[in-house]
PDB file of N, CA and C in Angstrom:
ATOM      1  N   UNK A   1     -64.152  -9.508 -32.606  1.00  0.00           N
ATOM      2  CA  UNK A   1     -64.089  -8.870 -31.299  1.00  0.00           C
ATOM      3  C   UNK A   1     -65.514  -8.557 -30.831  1.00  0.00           C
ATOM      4  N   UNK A   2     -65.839  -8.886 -29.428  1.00  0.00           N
ATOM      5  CA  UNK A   2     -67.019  -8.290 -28.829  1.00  0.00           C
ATOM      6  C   UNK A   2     -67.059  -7.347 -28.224  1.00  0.00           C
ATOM      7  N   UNK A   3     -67.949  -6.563 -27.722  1.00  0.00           N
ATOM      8  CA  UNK A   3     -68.325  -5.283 -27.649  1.00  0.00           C
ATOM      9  C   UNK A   3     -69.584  -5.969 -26.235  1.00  0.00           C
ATOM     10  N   UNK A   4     -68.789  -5.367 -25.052  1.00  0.00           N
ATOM     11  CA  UNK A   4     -69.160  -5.066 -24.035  1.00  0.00           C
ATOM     12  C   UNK A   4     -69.862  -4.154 -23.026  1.00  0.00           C
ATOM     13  N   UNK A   5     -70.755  -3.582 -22.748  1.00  0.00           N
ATOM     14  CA  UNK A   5     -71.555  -2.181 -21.760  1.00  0.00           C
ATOM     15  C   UNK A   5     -70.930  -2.646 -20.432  1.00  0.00           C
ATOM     16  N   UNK A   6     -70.062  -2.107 -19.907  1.00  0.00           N
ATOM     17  CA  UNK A   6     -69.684  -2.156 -18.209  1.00  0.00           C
ATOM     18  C   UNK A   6     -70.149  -1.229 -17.383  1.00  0.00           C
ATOM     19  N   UNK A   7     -70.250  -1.356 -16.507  1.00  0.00           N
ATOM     20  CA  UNK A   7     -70.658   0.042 -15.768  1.00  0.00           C
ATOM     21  C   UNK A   7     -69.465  -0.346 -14.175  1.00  0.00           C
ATOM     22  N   UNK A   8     -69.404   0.969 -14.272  1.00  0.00           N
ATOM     23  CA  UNK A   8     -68.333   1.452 -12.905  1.00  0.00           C
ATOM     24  C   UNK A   8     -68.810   2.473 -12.325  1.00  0.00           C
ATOM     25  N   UNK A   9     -69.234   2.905 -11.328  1.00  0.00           N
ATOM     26  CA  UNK A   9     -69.809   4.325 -10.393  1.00  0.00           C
ATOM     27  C   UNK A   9     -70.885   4.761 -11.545  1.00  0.00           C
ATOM     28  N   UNK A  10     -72.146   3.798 -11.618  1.00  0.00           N
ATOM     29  CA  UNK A  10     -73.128   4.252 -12.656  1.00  0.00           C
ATOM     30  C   UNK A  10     -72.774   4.682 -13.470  1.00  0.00           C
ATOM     31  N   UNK A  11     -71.770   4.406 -14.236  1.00  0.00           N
ATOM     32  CA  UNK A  11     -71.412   5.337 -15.876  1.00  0.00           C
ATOM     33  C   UNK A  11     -71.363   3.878 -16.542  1.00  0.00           C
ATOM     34  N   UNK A  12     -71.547   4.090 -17.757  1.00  0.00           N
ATOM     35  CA  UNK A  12     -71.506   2.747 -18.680  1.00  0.00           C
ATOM     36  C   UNK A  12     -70.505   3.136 -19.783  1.00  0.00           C
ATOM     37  N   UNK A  13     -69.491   2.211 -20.065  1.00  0.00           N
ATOM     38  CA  UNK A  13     -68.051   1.869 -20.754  1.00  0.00           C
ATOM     39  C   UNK A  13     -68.816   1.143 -21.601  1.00  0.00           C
ATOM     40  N   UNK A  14     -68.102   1.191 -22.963  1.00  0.00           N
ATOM     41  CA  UNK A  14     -68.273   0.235 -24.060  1.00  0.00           C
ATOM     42  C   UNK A  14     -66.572  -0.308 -23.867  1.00  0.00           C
ATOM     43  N   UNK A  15     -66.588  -1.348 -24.052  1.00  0.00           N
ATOM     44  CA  UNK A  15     -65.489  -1.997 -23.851  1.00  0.00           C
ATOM     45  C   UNK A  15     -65.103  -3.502 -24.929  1.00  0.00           C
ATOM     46  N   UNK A  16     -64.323  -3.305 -25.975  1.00  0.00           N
ATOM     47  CA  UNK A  16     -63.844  -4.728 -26.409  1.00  0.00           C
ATOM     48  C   UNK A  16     -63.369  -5.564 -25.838  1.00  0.00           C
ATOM     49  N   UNK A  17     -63.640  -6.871 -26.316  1.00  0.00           N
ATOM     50  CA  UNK A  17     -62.485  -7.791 -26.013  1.00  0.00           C
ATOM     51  C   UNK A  17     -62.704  -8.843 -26.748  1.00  0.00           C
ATOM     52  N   UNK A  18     -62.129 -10.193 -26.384  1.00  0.00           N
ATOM     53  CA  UNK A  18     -62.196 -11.515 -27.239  1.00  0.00           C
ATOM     54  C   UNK A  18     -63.378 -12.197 -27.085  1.00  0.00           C
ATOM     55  N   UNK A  19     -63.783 -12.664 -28.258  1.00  0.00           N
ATOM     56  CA  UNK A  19     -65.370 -13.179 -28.177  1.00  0.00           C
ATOM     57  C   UNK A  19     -65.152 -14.389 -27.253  1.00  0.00           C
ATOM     58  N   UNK A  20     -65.959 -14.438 -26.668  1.00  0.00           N
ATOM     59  CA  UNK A  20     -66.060 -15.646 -25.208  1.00  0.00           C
ATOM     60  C   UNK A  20     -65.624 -15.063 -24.377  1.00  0.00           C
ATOM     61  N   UNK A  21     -65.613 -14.118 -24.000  1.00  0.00           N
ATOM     62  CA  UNK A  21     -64.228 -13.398 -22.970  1.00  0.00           C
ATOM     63  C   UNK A  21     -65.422 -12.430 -22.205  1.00  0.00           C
ATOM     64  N   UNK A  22     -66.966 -12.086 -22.885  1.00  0.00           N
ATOM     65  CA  UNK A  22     -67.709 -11.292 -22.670  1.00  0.00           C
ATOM     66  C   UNK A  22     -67.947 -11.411 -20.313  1.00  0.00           C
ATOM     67  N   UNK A  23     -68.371 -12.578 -20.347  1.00  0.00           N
ATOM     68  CA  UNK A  23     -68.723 -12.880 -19.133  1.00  0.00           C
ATOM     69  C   UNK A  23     -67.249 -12.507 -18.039  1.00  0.00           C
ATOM     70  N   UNK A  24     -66.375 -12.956 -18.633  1.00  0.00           N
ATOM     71  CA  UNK A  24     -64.772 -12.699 -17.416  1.00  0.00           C
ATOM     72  C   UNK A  24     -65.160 -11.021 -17.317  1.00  0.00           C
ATOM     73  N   UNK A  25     -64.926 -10.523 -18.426  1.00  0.00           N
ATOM     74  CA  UNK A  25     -65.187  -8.818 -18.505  1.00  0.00           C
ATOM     75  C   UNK A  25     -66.347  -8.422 -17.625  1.00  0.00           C
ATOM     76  N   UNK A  26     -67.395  -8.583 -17.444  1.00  0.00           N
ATOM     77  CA  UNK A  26     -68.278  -8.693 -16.720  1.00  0.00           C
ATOM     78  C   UNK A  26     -67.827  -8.738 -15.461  1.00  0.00           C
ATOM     79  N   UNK A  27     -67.411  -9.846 -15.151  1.00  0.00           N
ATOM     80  CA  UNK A  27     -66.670 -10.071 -13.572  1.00  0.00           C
ATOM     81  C   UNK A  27     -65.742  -9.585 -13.196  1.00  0.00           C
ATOM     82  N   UNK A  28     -64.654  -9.081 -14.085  1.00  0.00           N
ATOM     83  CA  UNK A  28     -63.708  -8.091 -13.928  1.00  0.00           C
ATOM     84  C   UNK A  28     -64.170  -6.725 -13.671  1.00  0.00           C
ATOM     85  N   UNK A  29     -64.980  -6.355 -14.082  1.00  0.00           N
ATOM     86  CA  UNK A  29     -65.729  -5.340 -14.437  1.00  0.00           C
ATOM     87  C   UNK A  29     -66.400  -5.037 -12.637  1.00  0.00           C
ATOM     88  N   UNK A  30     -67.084  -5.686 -12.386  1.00  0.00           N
ATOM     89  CA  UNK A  30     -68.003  -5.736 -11.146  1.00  0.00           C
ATOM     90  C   UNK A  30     -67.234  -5.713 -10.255  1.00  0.00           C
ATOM     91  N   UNK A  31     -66.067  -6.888 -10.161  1.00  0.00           N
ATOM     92  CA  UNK A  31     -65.273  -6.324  -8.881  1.00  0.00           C
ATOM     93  C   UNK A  31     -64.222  -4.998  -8.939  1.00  0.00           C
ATOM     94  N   UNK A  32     -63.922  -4.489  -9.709  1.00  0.00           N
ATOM     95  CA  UNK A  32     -63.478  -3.334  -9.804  1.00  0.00           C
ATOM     96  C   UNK A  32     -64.551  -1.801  -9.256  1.00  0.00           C
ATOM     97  N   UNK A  33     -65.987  -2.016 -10.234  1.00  0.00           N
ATOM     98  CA  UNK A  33     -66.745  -1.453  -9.519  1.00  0.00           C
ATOM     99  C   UNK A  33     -66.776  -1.519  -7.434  1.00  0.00           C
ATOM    100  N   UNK A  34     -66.806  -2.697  -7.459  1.00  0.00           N
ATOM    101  CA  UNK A  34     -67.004  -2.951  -5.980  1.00  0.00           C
ATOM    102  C   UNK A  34     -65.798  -1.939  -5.545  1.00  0.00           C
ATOM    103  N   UNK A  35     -64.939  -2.056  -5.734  1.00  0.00           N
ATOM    104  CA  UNK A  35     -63.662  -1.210  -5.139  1.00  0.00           C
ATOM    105  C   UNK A  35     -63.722   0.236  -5.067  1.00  0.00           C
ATOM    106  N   UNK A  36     -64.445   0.326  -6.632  1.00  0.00           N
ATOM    107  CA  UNK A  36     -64.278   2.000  -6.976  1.00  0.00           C
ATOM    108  C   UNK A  36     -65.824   2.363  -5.760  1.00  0.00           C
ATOM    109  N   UNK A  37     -66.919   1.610  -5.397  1.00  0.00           N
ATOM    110  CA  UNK A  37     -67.932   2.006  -4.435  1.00  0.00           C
ATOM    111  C   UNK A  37     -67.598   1.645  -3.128  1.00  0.00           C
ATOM    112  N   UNK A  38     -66.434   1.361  -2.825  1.00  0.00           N
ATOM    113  CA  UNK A  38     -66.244   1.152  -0.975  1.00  0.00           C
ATOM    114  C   UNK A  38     -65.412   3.001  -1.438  1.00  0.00           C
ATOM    115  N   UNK A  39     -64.314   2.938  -2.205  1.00  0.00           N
ATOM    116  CA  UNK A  39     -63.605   4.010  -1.758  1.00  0.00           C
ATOM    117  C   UNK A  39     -65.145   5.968  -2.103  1.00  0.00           C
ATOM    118  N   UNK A  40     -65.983   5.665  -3.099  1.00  0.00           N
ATOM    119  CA  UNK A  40     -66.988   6.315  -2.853  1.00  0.00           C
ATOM    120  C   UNK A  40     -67.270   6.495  -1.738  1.00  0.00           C
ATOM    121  N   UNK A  41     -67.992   5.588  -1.278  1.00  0.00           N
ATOM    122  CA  UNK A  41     -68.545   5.509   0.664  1.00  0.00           C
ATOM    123  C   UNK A  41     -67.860   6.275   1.420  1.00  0.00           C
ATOM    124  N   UNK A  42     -65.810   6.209   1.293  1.00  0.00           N
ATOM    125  CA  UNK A  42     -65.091   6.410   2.388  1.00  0.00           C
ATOM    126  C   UNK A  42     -64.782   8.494   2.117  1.00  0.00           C
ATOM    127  N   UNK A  43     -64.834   8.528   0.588  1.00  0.00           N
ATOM    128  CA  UNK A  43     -64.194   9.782   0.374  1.00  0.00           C
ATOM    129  C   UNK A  43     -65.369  10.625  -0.465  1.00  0.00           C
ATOM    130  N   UNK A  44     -65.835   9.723  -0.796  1.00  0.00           N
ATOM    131  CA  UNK A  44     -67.189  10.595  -1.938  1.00  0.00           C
ATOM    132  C   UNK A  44     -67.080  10.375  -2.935  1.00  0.00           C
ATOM    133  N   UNK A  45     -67.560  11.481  -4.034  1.00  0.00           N
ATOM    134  CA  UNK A  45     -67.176  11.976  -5.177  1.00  0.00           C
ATOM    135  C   UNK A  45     -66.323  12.739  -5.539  1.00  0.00           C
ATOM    136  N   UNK A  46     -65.468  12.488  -5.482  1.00  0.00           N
ATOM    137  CA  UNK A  46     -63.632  13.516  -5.851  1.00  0.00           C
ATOM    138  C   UNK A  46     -63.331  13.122  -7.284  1.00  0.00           C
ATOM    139  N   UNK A  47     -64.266  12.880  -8.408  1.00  0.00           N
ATOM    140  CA  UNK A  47     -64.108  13.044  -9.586  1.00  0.00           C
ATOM    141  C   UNK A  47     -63.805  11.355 -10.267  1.00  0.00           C
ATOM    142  N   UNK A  48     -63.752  11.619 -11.600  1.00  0.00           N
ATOM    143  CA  UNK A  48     -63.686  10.218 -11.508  1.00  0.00           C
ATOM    144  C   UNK A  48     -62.343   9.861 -12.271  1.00  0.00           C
ATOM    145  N   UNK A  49     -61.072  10.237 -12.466  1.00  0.00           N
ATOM    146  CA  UNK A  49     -59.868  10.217 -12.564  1.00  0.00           C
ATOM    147  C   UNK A  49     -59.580   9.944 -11.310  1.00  0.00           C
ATOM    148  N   UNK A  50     -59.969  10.556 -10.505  1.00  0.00           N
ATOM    149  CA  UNK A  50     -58.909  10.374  -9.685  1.00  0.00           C
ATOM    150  C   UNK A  50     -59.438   9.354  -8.891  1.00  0.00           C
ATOM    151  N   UNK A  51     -60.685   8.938  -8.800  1.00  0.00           N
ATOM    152  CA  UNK A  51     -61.493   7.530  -8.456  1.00  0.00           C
ATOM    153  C   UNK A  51     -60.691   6.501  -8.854  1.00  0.00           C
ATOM    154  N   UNK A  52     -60.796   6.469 -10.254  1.00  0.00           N
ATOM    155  CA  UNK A  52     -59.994   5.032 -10.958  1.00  0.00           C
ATOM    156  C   UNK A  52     -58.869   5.171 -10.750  1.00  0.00           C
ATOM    157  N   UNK A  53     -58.161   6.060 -10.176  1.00  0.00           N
ATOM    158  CA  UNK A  53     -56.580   6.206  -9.765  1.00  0.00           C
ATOM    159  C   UNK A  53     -56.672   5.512  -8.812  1.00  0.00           C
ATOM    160  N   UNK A  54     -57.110   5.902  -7.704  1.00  0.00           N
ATOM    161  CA  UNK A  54     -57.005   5.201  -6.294  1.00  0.00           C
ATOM    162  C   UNK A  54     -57.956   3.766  -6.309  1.00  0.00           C
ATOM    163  N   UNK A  55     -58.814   3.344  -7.099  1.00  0.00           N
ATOM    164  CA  UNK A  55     -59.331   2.479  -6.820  1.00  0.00           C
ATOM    165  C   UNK A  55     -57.881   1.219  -7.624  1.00  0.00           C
ATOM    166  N   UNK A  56     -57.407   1.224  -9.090  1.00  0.00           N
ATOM    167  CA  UNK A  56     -56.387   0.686  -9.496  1.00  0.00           C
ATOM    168  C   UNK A  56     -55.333   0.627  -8.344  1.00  0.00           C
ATOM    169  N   UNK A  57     -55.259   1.818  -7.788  1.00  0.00           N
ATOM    170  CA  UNK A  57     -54.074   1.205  -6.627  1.00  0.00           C
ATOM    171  C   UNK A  57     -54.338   0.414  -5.749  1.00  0.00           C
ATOM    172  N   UNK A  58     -55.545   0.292  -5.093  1.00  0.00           N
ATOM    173  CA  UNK A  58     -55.789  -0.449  -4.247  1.00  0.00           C
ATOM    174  C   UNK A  58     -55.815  -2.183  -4.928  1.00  0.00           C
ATOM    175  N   UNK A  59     -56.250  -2.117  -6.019  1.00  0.00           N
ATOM    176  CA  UNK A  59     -56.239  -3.454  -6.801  1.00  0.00           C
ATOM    177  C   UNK A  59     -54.861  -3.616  -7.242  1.00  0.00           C
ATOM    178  N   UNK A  60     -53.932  -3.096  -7.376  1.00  0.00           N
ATOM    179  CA  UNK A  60     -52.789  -3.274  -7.358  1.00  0.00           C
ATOM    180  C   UNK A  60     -52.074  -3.790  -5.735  1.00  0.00           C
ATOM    181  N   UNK A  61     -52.161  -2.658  -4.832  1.00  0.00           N
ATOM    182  CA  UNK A  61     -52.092  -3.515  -4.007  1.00  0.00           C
ATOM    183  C   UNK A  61     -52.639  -4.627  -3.284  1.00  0.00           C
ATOM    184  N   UNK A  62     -53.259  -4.999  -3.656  1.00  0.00           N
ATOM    185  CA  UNK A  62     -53.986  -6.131  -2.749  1.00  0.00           C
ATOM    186  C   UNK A  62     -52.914  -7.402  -3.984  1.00  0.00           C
ATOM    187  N   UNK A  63     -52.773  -7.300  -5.305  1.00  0.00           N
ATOM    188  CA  UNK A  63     -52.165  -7.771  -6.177  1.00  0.00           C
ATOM    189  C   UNK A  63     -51.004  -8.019  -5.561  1.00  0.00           C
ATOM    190  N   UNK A  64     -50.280  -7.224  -4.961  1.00  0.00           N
ATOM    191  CA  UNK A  64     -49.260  -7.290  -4.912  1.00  0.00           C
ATOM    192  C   UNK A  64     -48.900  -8.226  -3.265  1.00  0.00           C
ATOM    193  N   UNK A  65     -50.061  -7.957  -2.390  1.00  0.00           N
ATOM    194  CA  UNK A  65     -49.501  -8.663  -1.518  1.00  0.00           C
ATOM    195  C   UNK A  65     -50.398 -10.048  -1.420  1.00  0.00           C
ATOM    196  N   UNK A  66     -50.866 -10.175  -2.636  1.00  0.00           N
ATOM    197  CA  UNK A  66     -51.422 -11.949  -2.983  1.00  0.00           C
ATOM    198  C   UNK A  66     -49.760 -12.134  -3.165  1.00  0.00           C
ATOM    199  N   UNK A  67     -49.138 -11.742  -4.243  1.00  0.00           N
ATOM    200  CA  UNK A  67     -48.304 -12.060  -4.987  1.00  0.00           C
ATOM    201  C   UNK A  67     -46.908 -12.190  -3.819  1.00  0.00           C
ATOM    202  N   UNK A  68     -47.220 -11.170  -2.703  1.00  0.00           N
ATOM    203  CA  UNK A  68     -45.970 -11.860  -1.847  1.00  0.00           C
ATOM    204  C   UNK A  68     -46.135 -12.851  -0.811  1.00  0.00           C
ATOM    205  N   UNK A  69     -47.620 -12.992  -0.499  1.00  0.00           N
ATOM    206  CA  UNK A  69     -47.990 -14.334   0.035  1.00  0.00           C
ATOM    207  C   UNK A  69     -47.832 -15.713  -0.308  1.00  0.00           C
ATOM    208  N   UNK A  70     -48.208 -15.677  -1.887  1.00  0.00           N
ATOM    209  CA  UNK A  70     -47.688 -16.755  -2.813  1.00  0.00           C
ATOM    210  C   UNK A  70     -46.227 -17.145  -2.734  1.00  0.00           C
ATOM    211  N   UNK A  71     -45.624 -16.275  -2.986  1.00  0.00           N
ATOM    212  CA  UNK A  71     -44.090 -16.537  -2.850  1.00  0.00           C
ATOM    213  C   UNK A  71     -43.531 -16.797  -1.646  1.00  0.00           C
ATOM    214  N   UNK A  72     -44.439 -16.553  -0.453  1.00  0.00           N
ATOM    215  CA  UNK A  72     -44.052 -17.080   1.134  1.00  0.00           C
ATOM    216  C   UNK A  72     -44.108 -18.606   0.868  1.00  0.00           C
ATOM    217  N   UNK A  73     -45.469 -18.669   0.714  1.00  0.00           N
ATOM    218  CA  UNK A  73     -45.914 -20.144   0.808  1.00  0.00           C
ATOM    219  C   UNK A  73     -45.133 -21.122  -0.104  1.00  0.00           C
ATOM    220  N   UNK A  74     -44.539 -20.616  -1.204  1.00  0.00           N
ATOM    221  CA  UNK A  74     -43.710 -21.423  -1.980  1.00  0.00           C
ATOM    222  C   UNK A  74     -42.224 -22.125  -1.433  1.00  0.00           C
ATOM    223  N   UNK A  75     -41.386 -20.823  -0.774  1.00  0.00           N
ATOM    224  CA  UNK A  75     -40.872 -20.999  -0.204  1.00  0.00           C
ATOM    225  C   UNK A  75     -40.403 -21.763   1.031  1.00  0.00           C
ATOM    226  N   UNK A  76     -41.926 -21.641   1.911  1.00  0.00           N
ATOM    227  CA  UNK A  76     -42.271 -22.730   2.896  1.00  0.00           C
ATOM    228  C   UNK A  76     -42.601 -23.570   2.468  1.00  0.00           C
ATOM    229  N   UNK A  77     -42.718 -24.231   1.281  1.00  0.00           N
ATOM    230  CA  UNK A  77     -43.387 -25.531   0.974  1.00  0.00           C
ATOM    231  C   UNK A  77     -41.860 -26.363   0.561  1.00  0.00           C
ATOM    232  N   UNK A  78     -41.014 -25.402  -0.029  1.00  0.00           N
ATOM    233  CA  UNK A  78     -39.593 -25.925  -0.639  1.00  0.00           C
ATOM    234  C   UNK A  78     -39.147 -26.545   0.776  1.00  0.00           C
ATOM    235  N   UNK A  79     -39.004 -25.270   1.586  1.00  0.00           N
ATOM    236  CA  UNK A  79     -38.192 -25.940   2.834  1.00  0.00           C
ATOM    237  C   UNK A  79     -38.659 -26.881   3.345  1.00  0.00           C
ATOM    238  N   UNK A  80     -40.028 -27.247   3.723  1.00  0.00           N
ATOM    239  CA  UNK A  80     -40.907 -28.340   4.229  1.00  0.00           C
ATOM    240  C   UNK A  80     -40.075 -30.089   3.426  1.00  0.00           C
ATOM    241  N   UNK A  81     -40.462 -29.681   2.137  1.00  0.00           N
ATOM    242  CA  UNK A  81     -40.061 -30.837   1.469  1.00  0.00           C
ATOM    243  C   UNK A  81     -38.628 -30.990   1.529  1.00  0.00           C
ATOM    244  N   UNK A  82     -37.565 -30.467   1.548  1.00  0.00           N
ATOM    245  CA  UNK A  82     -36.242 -30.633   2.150  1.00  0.00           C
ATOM    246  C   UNK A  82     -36.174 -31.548   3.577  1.00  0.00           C
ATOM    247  N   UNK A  83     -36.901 -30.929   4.501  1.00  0.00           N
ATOM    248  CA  UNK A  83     -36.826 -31.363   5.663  1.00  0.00           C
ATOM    249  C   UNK A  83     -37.679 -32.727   5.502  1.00  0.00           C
ATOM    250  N   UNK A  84     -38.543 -32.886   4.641  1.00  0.00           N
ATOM    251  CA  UNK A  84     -39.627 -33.939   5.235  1.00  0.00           C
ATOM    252  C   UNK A  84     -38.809 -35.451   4.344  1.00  0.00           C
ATOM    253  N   UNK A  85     -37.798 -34.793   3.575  1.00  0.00           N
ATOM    254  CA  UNK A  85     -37.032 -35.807   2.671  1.00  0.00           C
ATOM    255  C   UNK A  85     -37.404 -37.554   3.051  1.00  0.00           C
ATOM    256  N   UNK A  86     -38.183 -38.303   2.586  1.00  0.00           N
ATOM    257  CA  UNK A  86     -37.993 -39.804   2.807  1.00  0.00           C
ATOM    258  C   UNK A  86     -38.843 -40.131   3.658  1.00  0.00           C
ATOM    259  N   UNK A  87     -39.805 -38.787   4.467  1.00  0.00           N
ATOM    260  CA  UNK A  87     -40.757 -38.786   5.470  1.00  0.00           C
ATOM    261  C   UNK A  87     -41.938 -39.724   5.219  1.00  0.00           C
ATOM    262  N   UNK A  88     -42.011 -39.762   3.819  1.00  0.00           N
ATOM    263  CA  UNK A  88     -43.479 -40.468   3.634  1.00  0.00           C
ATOM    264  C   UNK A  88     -43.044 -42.276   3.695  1.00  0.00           C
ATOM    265  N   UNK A  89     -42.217 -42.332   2.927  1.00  0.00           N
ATOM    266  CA  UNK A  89     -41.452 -43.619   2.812  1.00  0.00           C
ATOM    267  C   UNK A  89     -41.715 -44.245   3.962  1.00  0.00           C
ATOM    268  N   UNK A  90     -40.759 -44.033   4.893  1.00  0.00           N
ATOM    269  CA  UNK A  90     -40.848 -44.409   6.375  1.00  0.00           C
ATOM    270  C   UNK A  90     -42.327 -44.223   7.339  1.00  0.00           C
ATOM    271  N   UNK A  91     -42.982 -43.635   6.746  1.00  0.00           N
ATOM    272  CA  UNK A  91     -44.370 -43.751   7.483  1.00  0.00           C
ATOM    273  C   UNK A  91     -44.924 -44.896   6.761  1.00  0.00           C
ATOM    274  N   UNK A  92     -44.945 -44.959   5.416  1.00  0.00           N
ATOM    275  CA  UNK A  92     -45.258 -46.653   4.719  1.00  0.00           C
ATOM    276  C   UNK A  92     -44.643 -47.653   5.135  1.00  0.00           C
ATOM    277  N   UNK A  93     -43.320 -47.698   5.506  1.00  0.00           N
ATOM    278  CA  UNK A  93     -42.725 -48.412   5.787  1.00  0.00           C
ATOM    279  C   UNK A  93     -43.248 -49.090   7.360  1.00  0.00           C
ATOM    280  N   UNK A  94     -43.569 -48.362   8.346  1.00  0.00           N
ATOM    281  CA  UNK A  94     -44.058 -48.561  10.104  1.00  0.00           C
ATOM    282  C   UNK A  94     -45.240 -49.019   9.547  1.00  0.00           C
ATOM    283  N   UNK A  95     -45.848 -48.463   8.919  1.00  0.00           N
ATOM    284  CA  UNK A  95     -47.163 -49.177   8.604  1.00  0.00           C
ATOM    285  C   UNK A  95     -47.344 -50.354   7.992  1.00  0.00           C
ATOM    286  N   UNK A  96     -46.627 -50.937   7.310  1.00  0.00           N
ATOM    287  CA  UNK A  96     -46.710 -52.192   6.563  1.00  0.00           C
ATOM    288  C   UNK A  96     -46.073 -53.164   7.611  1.00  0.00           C
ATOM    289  N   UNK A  97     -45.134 -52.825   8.236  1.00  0.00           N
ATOM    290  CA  UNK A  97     -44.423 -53.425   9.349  1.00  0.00           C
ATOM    291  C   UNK A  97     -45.629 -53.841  10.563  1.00  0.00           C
ATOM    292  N   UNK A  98     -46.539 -52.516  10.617  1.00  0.00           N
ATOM    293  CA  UNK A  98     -47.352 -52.747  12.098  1.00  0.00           C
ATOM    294  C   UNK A  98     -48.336 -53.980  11.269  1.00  0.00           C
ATOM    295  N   UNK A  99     -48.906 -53.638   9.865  1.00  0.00           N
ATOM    296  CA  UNK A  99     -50.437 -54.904   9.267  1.00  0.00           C
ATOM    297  C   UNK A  99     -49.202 -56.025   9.310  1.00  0.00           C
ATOM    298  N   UNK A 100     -47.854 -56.046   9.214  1.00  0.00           N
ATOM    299  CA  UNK A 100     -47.597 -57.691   9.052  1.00  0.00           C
ATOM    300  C   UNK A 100     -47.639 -58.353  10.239  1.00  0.00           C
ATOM    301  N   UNK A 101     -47.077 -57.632  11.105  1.00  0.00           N
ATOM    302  CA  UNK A 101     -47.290 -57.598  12.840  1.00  0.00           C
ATOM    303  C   UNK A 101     -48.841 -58.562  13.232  1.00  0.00           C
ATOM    304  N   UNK A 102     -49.330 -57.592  12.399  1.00  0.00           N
ATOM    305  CA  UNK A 102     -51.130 -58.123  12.871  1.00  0.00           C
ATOM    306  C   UNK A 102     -51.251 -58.836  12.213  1.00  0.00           C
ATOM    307  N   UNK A 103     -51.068 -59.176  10.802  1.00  0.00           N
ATOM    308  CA  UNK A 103     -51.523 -60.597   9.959  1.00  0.00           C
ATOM    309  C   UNK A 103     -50.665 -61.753  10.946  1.00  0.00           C
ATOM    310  N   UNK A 104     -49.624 -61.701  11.275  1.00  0.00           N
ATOM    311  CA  UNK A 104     -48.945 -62.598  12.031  1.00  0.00           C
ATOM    312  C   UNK A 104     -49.862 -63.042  13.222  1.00  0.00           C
ATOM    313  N   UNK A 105     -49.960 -62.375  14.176  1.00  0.00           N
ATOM    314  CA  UNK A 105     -50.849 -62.472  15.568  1.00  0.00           C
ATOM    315  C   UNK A 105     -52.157 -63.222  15.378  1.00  0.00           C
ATOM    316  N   UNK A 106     -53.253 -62.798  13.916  1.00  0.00           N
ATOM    317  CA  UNK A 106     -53.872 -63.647  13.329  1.00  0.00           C
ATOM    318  C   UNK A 106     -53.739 -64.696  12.809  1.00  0.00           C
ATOM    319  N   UNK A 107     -53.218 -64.986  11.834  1.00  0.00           N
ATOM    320  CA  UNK A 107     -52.328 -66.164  11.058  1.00  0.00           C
ATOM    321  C   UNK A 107     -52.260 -67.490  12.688  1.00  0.00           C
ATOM    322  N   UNK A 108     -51.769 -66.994  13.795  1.00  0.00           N
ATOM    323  CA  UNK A 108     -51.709 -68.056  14.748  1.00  0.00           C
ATOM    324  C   UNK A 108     -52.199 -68.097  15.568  1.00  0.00           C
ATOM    325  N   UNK A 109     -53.020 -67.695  15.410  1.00  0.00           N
ATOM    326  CA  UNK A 109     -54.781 -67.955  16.327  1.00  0.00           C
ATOM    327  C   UNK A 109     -55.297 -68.542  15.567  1.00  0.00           C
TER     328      UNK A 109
END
């Protein structure tokens, strides 16, 4: 296991995790900071429990409405492909139809 220094609102965490894993932690690490220093800016210093409270929620929510965007788009992609059933086919199909069209018109010239 490796052994990590993070820092969040200038305090430094020792933090484990899986060796190779040092750098993700890092980046996990930083954008969390980023969160916990916008809600600083907006409210101050109101301690730092209750910092990482509200900053986790906000990373939760934003989590959560990736996670229902994803599931929009899935959904719209199901229905798409229902509807578009055989769509591609038939666009190969006009198209091979229009180059024989034209090899023909050539061919007798």
């Amino acid at each position: 296991m490796a052994q990590v220094d993070i820092q969040i609102n200038n305090r430094i965490y020792k933090v484990t995790c899986d060796d190779g894993q040092e750098q993700r932690l890092q980046q996990l690490a930083g954008f969390f900071d980023r969160h916990v220093g916008h809600l600083v800016e907006e409210l101050g210093e109101i301690g730092d429990a209750r910092l990482m409270l509200l900053s986790a929620l906000t990373v939760c929510d934003e989590l959560f409405e990736a996670r229902t965007r994803c599931a929009e788009m899935e959904k719209s992609a199901k229905a798409l492909d229902s509807q578009t059933e055989g769509g591609a086919s038939r666009v190969i199909d006009a198209a091979t139809s229009r180059v024989n069209e034209i090899t023909s018109r050539l061919s007798d010239n």
